[in-house]
Protein backbone atom coordinates (compact mmCIF):
# COMPACT_ATOMS: atom_id res chain seq x y z
CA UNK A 1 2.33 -19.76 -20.05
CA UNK A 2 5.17 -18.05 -18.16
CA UNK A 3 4.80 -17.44 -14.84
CA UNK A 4 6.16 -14.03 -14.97
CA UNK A 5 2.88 -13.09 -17.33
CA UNK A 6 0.70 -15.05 -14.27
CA UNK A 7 2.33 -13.56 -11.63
CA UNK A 8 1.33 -10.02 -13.42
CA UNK A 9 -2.27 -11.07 -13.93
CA UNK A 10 -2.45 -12.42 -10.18
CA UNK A 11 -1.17 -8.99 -9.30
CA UNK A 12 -3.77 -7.05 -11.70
CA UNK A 13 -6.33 -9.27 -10.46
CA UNK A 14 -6.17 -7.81 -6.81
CA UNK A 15 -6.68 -4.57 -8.28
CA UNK A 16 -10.02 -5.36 -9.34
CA UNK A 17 -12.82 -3.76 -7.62
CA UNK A 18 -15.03 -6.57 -8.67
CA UNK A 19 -12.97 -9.22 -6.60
CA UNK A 20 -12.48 -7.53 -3.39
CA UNK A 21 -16.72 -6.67 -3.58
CA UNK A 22 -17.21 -10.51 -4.39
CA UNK A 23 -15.23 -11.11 -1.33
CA UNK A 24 -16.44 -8.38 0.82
CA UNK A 25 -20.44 -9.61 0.01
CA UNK A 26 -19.72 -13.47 0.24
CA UNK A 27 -16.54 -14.37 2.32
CA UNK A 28 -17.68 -11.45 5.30
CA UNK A 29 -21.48 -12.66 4.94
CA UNK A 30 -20.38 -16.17 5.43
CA UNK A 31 -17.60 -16.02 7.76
CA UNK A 32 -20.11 -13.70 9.90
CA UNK A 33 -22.43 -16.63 9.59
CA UNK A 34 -19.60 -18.76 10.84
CA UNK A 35 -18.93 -17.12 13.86
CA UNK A 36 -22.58 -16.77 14.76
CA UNK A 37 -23.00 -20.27 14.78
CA UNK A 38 -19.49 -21.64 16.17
CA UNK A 39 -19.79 -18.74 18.69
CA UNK A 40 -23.27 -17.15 19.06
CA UNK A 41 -24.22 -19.27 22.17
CA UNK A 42 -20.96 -17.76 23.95
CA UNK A 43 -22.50 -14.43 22.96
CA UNK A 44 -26.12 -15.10 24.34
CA UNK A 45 -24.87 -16.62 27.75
CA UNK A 46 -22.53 -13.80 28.47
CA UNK A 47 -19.87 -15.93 28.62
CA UNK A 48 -17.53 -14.46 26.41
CA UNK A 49 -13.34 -14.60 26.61
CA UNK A 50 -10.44 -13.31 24.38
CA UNK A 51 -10.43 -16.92 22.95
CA UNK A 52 -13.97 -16.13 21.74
CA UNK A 53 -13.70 -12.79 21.05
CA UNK A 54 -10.33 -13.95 18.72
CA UNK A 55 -12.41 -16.35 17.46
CA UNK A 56 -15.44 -13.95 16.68
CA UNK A 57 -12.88 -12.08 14.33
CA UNK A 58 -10.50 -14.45 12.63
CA UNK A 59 -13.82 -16.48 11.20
CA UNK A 60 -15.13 -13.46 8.94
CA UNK A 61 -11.32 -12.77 8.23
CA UNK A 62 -10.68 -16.79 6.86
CA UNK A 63 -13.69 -16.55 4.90
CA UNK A 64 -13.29 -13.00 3.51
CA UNK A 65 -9.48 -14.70 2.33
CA UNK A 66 -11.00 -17.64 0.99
CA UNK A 67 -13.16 -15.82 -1.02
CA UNK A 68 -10.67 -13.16 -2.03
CA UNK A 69 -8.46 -15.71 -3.70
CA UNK A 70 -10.83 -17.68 -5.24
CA UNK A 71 -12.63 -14.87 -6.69
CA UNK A 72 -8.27 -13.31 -7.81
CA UNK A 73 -8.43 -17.23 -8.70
CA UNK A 74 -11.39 -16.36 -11.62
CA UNK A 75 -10.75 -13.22 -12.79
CA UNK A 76 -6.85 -14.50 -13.60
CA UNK A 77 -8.72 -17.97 -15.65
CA UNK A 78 -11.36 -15.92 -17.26
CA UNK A 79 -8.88 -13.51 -18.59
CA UNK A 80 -6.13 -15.55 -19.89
CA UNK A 81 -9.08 -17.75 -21.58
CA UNK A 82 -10.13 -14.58 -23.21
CA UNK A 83 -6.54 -13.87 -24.34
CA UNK A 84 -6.68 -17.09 -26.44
């Protein structure tokens, strides 16, 4: 397959509302998760810093990008399986 005709699904498959809801509902959900549990007792003691606070944030954001690739990742497979 070229990788011009890749590159164009990879693009189409960003467009898809499907894959940014897949990563909204899972990667958010579990990078929330995440930080809750690499971070949570920071939260409960009050003893909270910007390293935290960074921390807090960038853990919902790696998951949410995991997910958001993977899921760009599928849609691109399952379509150019279909186009066989």
């Amino acid at each position: 397959m070229r990788s011009n005709t890749r590159r164009a699904l990879w693009r189409q498959a960003f467009r898809q509302r499907s894959v940014w809801a897949r990563a909204a509902k899972l990667g958010l959900s579990v990078g929330l998760l995440q930080a809750t549990l690499n971070q949570g007792d920071h939260w409960i003691y009050r003893s909270v810093d910007s390293t935290i606070i960074l921390k807090s944030i960038v853990s919902p954001v790696i998951g949410f990008t995991l997910v958001l690739v993977s899921a760009a990742e599928t849609w691109v497979q399952r379509t150019l399986e279909q186009q066989r």
